[in-house]
Protein backbone atom coordinates (compact mmCIF):
# COMPACT_ATOMS: atom_id res chain seq x y z
CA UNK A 1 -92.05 68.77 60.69
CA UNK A 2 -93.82 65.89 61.73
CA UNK A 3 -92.11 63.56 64.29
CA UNK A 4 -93.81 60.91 66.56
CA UNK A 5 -90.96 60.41 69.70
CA UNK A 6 -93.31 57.25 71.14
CA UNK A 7 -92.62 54.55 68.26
CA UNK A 8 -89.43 56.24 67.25
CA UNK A 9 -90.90 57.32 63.90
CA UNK A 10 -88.83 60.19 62.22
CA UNK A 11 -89.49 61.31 58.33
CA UNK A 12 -86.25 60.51 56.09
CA UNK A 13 -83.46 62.79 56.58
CA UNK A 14 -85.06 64.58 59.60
CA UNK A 15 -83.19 62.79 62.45
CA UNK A 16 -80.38 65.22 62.75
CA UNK A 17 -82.58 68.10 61.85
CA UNK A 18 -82.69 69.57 65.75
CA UNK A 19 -81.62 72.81 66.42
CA UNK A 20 -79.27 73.17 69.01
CA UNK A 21 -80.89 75.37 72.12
CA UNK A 22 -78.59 78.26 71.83
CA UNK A 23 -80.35 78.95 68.51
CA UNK A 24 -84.33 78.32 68.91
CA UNK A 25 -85.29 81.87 70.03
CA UNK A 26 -84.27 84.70 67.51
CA UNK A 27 -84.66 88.15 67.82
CA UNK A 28 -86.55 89.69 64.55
CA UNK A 29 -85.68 93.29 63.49
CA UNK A 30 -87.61 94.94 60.53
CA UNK A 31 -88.23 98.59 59.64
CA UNK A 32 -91.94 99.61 60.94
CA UNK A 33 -93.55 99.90 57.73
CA UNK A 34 -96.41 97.94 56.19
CA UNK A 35 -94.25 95.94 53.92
CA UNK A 36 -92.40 94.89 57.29
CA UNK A 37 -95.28 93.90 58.69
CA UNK A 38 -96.35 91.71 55.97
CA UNK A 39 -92.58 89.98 55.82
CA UNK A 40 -92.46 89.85 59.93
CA UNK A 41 -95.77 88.24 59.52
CA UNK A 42 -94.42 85.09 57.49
CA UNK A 43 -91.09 85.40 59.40
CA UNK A 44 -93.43 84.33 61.97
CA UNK A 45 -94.71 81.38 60.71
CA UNK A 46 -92.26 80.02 59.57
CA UNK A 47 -90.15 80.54 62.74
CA UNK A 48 -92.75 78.31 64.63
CA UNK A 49 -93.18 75.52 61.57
CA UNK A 50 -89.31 74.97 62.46
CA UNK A 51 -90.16 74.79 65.76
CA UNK A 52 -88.40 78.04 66.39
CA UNK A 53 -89.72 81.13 68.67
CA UNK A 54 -88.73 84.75 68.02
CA UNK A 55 -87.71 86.94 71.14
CA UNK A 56 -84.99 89.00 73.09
CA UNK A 57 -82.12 86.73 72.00
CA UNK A 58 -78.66 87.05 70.79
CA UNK A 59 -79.18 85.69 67.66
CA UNK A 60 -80.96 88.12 65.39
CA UNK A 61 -82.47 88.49 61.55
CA UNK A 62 -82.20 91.99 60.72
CA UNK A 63 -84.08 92.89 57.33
CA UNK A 64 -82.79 96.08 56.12
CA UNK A 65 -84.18 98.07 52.59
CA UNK A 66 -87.24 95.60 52.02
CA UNK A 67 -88.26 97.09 48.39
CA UNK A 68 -91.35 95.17 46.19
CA UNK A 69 -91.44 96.20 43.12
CA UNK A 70 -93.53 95.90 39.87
CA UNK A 71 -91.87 95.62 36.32
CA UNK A 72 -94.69 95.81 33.30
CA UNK A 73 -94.07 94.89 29.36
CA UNK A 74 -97.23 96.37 27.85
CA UNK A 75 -98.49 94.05 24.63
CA UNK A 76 -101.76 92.64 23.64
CA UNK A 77 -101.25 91.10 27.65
CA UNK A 78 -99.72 92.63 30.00
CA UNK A 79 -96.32 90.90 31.11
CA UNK A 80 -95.98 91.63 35.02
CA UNK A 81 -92.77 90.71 37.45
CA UNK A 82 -93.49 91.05 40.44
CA UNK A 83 -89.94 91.24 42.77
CA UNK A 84 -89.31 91.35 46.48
CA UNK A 85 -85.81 91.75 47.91
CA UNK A 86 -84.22 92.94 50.90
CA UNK A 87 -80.66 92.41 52.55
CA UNK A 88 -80.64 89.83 55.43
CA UNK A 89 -78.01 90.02 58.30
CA UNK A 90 -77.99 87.33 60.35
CA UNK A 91 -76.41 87.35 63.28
CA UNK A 92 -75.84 84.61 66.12
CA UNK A 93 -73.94 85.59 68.98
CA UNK A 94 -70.59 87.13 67.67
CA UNK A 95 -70.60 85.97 63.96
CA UNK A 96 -72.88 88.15 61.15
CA UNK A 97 -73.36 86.93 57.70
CA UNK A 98 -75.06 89.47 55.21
CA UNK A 99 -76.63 88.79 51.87
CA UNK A 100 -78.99 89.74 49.20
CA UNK A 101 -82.42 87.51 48.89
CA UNK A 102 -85.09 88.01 46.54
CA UNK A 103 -87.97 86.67 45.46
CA UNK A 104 -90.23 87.28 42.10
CA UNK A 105 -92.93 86.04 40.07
CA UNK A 106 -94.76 86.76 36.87
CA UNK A 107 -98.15 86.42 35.57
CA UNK A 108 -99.86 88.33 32.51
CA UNK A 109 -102.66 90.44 32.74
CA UNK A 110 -105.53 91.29 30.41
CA UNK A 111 -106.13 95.10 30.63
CA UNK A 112 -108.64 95.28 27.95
CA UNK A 113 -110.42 92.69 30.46
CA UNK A 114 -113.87 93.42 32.19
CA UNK A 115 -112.52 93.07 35.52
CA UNK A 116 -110.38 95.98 36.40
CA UNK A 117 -109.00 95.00 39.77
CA UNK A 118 -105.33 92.87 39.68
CA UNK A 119 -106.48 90.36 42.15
CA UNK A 120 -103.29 87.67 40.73
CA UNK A 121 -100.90 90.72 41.50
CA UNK A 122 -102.54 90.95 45.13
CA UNK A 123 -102.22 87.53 45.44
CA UNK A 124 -99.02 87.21 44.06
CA UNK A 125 -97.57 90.19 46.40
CA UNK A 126 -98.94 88.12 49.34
CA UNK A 127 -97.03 84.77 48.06
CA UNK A 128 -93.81 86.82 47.85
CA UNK A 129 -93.79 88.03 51.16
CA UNK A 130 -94.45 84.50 52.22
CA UNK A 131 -91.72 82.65 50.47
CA UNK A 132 -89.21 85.16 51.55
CA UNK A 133 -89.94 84.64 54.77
CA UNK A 134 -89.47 81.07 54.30
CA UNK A 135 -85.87 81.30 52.54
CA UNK A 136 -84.83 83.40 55.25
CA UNK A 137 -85.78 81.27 58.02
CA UNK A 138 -84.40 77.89 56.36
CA UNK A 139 -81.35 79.93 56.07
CA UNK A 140 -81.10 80.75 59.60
CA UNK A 141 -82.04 77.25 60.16
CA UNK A 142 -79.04 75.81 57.79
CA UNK A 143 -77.04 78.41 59.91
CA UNK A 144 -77.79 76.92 63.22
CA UNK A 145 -77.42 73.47 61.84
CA UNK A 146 -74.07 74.46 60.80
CA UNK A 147 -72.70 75.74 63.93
């Protein structure tokens, strides 16, 4: 978010956007896997675009059975979903809210192609971990906002 305090300057609908103190440092709690790592990874930076920090805290994200997983209709092109989804508990101080997020995209694929590595599906796998990370942040965010 861009904000310049000196002239007053403030982009349209931003002005109430600041999280209250109590709820700028969140604790982050993943499985210790490589998918987690990926997800913890945009968590991240998307925590600090909001101008958020993630530490000890009372307030927590807890990601719990992070599953990616690959769906393929076979044809003259190959059809591919890719889907990402987890359950999301977020807690802040004594309240928890739980819910289902997920996150897909499809592309098609040319098997009888030259090429035979699936660089869009490694591509796309890295854009789902990213925008999950980012709905699960502006949720928190919304959260805090609402509290």
């Amino acid at each position: 978010m861009f904000i310049t305090s000196g002239c007053g300057f403030t982009l349209r609908g931003t002005q109430d956007l600041n999280t209250p103190v109590a709820y700028q440092t969140v604790q982050l709690s993943l499985d210790d896997n490589q998918e987690a790592l990926h997800l913890k990874q945009a968590l991240t930076k998307h925590l600090s675009m909001m101008g958020l920090q993630h530490g000890v805290s009372t307030n927590q994200i807890d990601v719990q059975n992070l599953k990616f997983h690959r769906y393929r209709l076979v044809g003259t092109l190959t059809e591919i979903r890719l889907v990402l989804s987890a359950n999301i508990t977020i807690r802040m101080g004594e309240t928890a809210t739980s819910m289902p997020m997920q996150v897909e995209q499809s592309y098609q694929y040319n098997e009888a192609s030259v090429v035979t590595l699936d660089q869009q599906g490694e591509e796309g796998k890295k854009w789902l971990y990213d925008q999950l990370g980012e709905r699960i942040v502006a949720r928190y965010r919304a959260m805090t906002l609402g509290q």
